[in-house]
N, C-alpha and C. Protein backbone atom coordinates (compact mmCIF):
# COMPACT_ATOMS: atom_id res chain seq x y z
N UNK A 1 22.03 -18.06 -45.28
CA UNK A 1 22.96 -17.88 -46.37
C UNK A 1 23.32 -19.26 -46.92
N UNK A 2 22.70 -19.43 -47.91
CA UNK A 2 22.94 -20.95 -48.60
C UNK A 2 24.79 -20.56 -49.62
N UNK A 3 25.69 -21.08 -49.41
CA UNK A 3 26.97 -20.92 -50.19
C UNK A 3 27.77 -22.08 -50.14
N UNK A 4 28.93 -22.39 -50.75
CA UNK A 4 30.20 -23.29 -50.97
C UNK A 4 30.20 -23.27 -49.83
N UNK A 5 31.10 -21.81 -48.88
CA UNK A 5 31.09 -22.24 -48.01
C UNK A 5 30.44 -23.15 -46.49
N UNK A 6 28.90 -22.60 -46.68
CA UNK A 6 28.21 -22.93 -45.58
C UNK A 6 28.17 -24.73 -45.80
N UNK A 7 27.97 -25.47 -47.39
CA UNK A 7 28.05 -26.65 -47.28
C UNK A 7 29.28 -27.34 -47.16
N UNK A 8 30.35 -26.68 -46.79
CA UNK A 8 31.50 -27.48 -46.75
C UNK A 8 31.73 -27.71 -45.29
N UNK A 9 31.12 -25.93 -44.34
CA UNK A 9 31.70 -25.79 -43.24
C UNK A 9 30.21 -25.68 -42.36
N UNK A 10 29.18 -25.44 -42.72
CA UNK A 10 28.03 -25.35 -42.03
C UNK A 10 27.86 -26.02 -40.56
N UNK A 11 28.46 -27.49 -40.52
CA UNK A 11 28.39 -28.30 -39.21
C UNK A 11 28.90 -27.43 -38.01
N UNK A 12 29.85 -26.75 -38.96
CA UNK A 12 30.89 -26.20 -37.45
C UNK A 12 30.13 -24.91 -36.91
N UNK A 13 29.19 -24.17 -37.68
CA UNK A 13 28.43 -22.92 -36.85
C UNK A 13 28.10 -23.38 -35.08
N UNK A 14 28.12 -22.44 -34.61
CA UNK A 14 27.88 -22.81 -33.11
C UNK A 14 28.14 -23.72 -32.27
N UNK A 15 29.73 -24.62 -32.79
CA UNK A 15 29.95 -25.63 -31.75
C UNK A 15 31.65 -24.92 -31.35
N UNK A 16 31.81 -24.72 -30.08
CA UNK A 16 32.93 -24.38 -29.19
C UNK A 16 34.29 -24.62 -29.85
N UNK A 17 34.85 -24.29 -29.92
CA UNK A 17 36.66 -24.24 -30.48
C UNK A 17 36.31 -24.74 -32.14
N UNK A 18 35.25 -24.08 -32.28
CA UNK A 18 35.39 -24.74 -34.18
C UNK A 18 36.00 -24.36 -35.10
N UNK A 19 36.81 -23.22 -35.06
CA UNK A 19 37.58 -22.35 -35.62
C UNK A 19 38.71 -23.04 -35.76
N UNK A 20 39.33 -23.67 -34.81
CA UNK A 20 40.56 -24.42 -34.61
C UNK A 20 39.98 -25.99 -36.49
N UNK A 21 39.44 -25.70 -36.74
CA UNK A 21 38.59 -27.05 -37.50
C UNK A 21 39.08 -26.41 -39.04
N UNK A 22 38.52 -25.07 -39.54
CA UNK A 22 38.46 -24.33 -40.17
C UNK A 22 40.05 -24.22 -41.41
N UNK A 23 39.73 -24.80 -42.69
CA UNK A 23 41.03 -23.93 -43.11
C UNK A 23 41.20 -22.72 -43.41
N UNK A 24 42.19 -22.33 -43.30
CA UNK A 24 42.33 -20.80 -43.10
C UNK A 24 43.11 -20.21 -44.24
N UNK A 25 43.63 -19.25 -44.84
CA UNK A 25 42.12 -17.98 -44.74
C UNK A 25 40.84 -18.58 -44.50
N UNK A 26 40.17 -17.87 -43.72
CA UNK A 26 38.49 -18.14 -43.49
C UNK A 26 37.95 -16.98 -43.17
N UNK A 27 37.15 -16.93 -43.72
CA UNK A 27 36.12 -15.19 -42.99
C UNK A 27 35.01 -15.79 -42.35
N UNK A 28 35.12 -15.74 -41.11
CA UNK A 28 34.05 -15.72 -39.77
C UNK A 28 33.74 -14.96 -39.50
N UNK A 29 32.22 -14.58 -39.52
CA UNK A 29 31.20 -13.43 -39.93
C UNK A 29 30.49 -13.84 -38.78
N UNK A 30 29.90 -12.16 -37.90
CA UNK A 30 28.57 -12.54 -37.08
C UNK A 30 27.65 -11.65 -38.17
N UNK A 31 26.56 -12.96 -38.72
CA UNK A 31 25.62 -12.55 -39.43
C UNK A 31 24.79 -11.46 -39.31
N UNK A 32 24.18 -11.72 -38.01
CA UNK A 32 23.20 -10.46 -37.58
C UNK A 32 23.71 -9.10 -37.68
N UNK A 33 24.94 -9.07 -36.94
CA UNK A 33 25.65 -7.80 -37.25
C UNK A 33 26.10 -7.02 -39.04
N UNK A 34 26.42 -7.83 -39.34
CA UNK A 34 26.62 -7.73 -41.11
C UNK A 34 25.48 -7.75 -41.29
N UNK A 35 24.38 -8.32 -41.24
CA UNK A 35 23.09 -7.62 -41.76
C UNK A 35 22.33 -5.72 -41.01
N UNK A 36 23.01 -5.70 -40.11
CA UNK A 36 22.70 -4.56 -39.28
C UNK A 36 23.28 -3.84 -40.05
N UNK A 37 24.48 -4.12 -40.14
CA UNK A 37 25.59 -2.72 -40.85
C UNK A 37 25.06 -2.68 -42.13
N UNK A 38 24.63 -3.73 -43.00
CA UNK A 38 24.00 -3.56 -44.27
C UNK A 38 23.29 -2.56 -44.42
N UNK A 39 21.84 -2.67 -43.32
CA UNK A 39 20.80 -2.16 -43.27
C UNK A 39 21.04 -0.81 -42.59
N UNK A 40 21.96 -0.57 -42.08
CA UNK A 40 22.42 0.91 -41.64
C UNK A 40 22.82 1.79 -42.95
N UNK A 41 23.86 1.18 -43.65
CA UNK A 41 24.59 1.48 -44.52
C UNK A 41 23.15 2.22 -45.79
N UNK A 42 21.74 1.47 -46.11
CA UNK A 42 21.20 1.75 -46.71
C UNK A 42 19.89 2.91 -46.08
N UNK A 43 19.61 2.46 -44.65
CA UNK A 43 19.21 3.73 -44.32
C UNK A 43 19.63 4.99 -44.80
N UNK A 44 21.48 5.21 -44.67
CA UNK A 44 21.25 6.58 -44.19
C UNK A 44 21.43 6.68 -45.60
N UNK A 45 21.80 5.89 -46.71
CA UNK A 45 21.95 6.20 -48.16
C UNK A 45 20.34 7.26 -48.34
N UNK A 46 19.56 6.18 -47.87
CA UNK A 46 18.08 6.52 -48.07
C UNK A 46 17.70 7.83 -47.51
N UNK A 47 17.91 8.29 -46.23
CA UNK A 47 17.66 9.50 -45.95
C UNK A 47 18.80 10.40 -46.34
N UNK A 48 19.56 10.49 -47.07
CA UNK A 48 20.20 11.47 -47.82
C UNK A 48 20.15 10.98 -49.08
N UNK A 49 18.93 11.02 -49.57
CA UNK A 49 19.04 10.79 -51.22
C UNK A 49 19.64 10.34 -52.22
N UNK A 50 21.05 9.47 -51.22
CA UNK A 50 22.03 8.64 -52.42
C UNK A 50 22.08 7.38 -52.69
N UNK A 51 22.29 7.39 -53.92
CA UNK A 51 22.28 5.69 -54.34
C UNK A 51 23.23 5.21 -53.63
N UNK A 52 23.32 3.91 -53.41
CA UNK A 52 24.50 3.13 -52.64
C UNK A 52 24.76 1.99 -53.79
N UNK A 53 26.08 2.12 -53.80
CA UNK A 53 27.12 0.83 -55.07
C UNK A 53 27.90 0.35 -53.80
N UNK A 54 28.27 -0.14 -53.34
CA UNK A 54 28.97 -0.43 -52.28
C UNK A 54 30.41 -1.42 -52.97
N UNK A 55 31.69 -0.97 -52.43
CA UNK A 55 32.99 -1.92 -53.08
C UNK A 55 33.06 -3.07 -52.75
N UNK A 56 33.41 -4.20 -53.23
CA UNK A 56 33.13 -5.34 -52.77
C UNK A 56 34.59 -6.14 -52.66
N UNK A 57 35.40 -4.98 -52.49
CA UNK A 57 37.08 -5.70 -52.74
C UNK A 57 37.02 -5.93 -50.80
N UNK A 58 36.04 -5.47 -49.99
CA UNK A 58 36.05 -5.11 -49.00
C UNK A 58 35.52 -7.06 -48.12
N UNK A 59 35.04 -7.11 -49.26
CA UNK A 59 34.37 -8.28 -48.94
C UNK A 59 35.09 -10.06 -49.39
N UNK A 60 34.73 -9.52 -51.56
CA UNK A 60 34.77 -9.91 -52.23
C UNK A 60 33.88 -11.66 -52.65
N UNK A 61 32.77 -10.88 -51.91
CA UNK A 61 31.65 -12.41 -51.79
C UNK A 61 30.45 -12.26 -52.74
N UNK A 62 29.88 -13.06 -53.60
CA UNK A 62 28.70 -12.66 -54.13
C UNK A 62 27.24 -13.17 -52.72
N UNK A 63 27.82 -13.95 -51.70
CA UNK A 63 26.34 -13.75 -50.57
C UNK A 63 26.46 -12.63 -50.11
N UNK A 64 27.33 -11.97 -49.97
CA UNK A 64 27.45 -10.85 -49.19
C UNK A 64 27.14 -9.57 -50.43
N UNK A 65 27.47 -9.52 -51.59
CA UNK A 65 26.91 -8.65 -52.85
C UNK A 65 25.33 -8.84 -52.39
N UNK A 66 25.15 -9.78 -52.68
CA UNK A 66 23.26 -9.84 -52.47
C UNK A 66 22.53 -9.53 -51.08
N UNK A 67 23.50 -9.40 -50.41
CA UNK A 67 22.40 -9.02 -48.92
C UNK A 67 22.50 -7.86 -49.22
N UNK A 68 23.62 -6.99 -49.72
CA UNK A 68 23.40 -5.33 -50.04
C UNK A 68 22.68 -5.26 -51.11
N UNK A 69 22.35 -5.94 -52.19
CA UNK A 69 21.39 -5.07 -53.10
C UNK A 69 20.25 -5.96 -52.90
N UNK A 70 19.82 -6.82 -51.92
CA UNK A 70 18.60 -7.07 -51.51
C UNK A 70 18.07 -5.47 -50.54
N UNK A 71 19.20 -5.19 -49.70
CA UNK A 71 19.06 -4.20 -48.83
C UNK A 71 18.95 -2.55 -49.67
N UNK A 72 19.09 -2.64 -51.25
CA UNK A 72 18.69 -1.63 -51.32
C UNK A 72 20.00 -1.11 -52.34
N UNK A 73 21.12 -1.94 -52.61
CA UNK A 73 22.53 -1.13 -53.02
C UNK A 73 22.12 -1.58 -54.56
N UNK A 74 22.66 -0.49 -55.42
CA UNK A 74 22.34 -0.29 -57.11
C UNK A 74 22.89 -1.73 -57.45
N UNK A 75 24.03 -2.35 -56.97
CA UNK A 75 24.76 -3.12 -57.15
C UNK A 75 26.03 -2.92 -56.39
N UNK A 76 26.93 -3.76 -57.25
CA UNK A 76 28.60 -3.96 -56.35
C UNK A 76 29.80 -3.02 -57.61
N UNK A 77 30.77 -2.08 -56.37
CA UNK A 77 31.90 -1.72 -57.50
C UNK A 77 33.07 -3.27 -57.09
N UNK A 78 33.85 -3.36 -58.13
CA UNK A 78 34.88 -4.43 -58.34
C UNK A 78 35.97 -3.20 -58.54
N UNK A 79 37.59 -4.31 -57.89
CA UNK A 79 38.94 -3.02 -58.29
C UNK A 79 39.19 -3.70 -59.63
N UNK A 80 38.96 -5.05 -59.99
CA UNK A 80 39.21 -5.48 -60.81
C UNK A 80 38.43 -6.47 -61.57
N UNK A 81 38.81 -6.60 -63.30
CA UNK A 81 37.98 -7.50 -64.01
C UNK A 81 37.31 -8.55 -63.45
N UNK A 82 38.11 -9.27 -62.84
CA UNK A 82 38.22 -10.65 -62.41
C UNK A 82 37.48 -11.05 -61.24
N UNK A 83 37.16 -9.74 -60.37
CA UNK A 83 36.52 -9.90 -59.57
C UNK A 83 34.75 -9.60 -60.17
N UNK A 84 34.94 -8.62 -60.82
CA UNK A 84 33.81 -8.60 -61.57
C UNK A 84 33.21 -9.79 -62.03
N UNK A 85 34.05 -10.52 -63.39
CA UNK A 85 34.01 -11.49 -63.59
C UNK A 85 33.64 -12.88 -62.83
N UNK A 86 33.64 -12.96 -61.16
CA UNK A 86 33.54 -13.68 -60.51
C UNK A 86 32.08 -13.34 -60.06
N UNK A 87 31.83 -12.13 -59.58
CA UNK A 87 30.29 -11.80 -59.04
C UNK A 87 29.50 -11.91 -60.34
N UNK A 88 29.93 -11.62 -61.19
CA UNK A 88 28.65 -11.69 -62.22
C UNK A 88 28.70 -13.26 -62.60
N UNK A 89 29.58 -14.27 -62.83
CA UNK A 89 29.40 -15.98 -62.67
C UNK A 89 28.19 -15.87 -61.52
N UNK A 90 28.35 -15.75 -60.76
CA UNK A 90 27.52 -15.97 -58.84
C UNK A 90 26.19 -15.50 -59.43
N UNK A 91 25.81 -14.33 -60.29
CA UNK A 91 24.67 -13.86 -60.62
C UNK A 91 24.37 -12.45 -60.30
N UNK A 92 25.61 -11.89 -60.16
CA UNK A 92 25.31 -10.49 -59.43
C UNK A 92 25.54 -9.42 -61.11
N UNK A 93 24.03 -9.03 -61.64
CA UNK A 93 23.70 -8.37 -62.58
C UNK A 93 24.20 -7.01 -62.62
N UNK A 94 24.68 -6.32 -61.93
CA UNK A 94 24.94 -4.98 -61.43
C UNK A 94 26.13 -4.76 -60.79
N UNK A 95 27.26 -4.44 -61.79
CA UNK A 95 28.93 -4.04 -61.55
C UNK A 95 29.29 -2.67 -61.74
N UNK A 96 30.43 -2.38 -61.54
CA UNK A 96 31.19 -0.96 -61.72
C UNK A 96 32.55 -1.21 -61.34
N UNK A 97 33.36 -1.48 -62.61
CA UNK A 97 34.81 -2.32 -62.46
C UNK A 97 35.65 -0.56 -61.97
N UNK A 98 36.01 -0.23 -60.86
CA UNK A 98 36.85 1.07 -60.87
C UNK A 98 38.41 1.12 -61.27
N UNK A 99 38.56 0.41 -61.81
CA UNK A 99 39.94 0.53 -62.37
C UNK A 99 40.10 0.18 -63.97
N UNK A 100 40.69 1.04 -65.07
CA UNK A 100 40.30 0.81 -66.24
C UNK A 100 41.16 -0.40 -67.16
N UNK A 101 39.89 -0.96 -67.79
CA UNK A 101 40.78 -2.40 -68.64
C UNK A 101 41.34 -2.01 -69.95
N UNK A 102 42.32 -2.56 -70.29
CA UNK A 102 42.96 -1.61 -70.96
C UNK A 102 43.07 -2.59 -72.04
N UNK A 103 44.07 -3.84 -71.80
CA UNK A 103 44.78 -4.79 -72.78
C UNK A 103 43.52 -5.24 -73.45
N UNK A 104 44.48 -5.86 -75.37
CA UNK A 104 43.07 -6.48 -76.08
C UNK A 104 42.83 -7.59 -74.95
N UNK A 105 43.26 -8.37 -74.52
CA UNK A 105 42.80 -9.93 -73.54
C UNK A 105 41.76 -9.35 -72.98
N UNK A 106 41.75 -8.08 -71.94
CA UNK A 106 41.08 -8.26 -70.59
C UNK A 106 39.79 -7.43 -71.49
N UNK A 107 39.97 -6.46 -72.42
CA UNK A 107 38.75 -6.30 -73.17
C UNK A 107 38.13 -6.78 -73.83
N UNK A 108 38.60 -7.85 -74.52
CA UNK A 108 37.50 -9.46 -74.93
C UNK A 108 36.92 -10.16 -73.78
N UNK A 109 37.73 -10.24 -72.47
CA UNK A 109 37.05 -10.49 -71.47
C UNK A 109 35.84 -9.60 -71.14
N UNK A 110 36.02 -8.51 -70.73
CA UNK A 110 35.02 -7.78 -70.50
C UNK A 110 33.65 -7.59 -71.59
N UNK A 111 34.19 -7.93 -72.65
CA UNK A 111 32.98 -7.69 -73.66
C UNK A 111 32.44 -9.02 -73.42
N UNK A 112 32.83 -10.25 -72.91
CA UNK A 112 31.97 -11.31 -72.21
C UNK A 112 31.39 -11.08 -71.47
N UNK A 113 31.82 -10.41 -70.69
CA UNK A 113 30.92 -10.25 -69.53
C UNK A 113 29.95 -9.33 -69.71
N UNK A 114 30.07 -8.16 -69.93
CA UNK A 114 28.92 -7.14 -70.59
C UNK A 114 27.82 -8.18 -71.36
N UNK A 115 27.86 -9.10 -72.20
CA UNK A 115 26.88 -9.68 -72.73
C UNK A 115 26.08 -10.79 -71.53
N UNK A 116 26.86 -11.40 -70.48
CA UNK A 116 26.17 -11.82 -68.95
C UNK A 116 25.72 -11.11 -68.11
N UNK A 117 25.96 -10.23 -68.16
CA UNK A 117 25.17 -9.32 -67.13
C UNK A 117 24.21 -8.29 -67.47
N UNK A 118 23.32 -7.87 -66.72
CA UNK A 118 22.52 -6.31 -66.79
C UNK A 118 23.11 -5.42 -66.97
N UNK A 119 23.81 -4.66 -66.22
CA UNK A 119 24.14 -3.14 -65.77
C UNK A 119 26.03 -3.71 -65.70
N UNK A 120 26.64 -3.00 -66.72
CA UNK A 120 28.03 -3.24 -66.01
C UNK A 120 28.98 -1.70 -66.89
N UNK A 121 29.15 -1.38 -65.65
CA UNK A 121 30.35 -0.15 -65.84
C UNK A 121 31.50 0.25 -65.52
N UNK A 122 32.10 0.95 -66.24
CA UNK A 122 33.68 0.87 -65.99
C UNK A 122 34.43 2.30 -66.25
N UNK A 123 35.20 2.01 -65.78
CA UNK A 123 36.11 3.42 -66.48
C UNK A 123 36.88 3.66 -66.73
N UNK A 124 37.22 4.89 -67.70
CA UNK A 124 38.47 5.11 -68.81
C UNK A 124 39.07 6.23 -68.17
N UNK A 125 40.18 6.63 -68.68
CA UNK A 125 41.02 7.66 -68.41
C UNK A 125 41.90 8.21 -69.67
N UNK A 126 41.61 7.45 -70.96
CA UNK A 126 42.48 7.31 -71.74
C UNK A 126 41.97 7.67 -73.30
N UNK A 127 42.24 8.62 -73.88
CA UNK A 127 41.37 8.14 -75.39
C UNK A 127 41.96 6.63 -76.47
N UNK A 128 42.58 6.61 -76.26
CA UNK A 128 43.08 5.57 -76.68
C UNK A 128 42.13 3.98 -76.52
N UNK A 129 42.06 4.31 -75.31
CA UNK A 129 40.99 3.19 -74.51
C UNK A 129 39.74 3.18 -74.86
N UNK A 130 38.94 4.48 -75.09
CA UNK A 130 37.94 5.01 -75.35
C UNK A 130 37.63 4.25 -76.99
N UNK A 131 38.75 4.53 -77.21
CA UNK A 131 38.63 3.68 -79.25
C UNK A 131 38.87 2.52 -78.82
N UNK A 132 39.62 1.78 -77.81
CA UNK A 132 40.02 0.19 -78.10
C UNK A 132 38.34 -0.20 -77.53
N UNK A 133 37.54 0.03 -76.63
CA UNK A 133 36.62 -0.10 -75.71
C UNK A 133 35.57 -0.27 -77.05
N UNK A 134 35.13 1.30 -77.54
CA UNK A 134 34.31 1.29 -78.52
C UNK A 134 34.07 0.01 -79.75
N UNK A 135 35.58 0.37 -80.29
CA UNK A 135 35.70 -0.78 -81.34
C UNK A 135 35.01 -2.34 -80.73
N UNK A 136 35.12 -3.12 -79.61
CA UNK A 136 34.85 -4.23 -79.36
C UNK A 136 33.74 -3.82 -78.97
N UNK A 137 33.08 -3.14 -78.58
CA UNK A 137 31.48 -3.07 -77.58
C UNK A 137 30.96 -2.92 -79.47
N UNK A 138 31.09 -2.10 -80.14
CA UNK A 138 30.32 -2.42 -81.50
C UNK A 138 29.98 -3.54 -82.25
N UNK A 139 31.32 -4.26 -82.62
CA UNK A 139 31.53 -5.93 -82.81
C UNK A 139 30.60 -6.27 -82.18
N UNK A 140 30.36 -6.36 -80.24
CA UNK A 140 29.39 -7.44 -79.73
C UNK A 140 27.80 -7.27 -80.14
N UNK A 141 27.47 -5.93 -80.06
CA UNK A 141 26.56 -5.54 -80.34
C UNK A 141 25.82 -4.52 -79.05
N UNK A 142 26.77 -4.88 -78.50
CA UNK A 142 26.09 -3.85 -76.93
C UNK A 142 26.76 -3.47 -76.30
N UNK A 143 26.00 -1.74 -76.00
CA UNK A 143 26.91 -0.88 -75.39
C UNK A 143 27.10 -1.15 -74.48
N UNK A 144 28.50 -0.59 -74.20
CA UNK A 144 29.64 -0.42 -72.38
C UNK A 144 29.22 0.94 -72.34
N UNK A 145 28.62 0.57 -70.68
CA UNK A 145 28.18 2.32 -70.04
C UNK A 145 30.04 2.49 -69.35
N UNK A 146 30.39 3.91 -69.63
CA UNK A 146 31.87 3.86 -69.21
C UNK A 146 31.69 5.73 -68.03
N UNK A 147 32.58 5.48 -67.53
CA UNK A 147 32.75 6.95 -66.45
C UNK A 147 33.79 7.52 -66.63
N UNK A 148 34.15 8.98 -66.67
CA UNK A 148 35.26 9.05 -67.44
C UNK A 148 36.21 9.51 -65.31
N UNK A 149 36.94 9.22 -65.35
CA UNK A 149 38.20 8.98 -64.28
C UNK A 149 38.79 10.14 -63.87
N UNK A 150 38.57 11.11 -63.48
CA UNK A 150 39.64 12.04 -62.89
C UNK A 150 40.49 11.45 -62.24
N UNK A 151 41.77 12.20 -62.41
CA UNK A 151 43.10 11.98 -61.28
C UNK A 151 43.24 12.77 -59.84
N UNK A 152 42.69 12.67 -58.63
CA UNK A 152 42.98 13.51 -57.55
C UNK A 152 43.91 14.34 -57.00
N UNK A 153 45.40 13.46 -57.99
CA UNK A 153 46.85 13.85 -57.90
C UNK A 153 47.66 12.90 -56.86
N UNK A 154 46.88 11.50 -56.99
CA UNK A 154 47.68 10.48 -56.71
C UNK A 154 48.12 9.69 -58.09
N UNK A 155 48.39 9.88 -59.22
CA UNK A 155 48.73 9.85 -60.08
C UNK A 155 48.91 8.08 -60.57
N UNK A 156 47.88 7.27 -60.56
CA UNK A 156 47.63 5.97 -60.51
C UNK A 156 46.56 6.49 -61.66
N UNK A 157 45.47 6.49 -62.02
CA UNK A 157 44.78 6.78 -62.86
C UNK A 157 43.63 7.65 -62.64
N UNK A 158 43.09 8.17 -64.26
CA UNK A 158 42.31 9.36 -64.29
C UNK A 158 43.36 10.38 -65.35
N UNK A 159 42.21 11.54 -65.60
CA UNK A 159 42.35 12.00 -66.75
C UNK A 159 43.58 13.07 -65.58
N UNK A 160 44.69 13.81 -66.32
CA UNK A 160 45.26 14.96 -65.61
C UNK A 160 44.89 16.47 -65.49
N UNK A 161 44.05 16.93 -66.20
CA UNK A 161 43.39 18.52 -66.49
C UNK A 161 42.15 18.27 -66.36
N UNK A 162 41.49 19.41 -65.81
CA UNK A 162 40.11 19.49 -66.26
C UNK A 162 39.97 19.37 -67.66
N UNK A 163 40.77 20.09 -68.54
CA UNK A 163 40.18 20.33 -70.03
C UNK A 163 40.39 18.41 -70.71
N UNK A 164 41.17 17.95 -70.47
CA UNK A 164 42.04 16.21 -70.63
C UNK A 164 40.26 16.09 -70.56
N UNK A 165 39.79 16.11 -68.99
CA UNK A 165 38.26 15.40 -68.81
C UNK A 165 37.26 15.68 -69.94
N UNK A 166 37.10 16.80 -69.98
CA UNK A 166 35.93 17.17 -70.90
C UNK A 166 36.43 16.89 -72.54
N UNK A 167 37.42 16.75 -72.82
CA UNK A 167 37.90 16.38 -74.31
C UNK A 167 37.57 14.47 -74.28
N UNK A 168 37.65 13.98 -72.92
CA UNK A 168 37.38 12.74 -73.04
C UNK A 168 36.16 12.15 -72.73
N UNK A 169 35.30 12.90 -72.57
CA UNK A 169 34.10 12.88 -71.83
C UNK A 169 33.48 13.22 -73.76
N UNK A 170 33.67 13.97 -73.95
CA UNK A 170 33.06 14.19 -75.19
C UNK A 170 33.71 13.23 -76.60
N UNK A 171 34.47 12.67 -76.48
CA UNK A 171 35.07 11.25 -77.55
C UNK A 171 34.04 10.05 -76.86
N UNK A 172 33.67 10.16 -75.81
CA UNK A 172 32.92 9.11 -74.99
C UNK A 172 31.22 9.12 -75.70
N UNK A 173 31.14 10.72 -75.66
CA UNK A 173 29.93 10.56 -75.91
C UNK A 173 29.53 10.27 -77.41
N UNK A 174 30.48 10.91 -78.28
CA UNK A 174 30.35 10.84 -79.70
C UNK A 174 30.62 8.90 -80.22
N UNK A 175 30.67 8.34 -79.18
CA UNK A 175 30.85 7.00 -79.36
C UNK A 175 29.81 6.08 -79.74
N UNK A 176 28.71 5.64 -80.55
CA UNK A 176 27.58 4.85 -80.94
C UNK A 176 27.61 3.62 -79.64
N UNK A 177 28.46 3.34 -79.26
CA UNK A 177 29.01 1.53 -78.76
C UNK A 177 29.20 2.30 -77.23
N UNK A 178 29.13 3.42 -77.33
CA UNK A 178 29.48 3.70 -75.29
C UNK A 178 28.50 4.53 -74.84
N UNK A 179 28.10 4.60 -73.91
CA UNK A 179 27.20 5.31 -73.46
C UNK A 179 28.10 5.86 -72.05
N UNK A 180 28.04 7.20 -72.01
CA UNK A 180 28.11 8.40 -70.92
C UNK A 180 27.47 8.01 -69.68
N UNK A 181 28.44 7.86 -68.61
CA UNK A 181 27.77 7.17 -67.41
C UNK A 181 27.97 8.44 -66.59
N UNK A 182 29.10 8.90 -66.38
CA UNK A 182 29.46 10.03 -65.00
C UNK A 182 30.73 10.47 -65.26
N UNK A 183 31.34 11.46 -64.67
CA UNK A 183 32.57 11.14 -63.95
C UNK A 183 32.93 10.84 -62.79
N UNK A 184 33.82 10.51 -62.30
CA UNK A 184 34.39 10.45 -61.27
C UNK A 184 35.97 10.86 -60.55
N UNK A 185 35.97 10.98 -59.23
CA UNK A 185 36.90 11.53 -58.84
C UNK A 185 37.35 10.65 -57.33
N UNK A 186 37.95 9.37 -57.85
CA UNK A 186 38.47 8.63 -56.78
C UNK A 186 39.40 8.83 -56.09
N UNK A 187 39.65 9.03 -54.42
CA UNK A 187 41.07 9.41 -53.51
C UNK A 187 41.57 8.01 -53.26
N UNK A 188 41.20 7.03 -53.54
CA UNK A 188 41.41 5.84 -53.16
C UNK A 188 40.80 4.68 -51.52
């Protein structure tokens, strides 16, 4: 794993009380094992037929984004812009921001980033959003793939009715500038 960190802290791998050396916060990782769990994690994706996006708030590393979609993951979900924004700087082509951007700021942001990256998706809950989203993805010139959000009934975000979904699912699609990704139905 070539990173910031390994050239700042690399000396200290495998020498006795090196931790005590370390500034802290620090995430001390046994590699082999994180590559095991990687490679588990995409097995069983693989023998049950599902794609794997794996969250990366869990992590929040772009070396660690790339050992999973070397291992096989579509890409990384982000809870937020910024983290997005950070893996796709690192080079990680393949996002899914799960929490929806709303303000003009963070949607000029995002329409930056959509033009740096491959694959980047997000999601709405809102028609409102659905027009602020559209309007700027047209301007850039390229579509935002978007998912439309059910609410589980933890009442943080997502649409509230079934009928709310499909009225917003269909403003989504009638959109030139958005393209229809899924829905979804997050418990947190």
């Amino acid at each position: 794993m070539t990173s910031e960190a390994q050239r700042l802290h690399g000396h200290l791998i495998g020498q006795q009380g090196s931790r005590r050396s370390l500034n802290t916060p620090a995430l001390v990782l046994d590699l082999d094992m994180l590559d095991r769990n990687i490679a588990e994690m995409a097995r069983f994706a693989k023998a049950h037929g599902l794609k794997l996006r794996p969250h990366s708030k869990t992590h929040k590393s772009a070396d660690i984004a790339r050992r999973q979609i070397a291992a096989g993951a579509l890409g990384v979900c982000c809870a937020k812009l910024g983290e997005a924004e950070a893996l796709g700087e690192a080079g990680i082509g393949s996002l899914h921001i799960s929490s929806p951007v709303v303000t003009p700021q963070a949607i000029a942001r995002l329409i930056e980033l959509n033009a740096r990256v491959s694959d980047l998706m997000l999601v709405v809950d809102h028609p409102d959003n659905v027009d602020a989203l559209a309007t700027a993805a047209a301007k850039a010139g390229k579509p935002l793939s978007v998912i439309v959000d059910i609410d589980p009934g933890l009442h943080r975000t997502g649409t509230a009715s079934p009928e709310a979904t499909v009225e917003l699912a269909q403003k989504v699609v009638k959109q030139k500038s958005l393209k229809y990704a899924a829905v979804r139905f997050y418990c947190g």
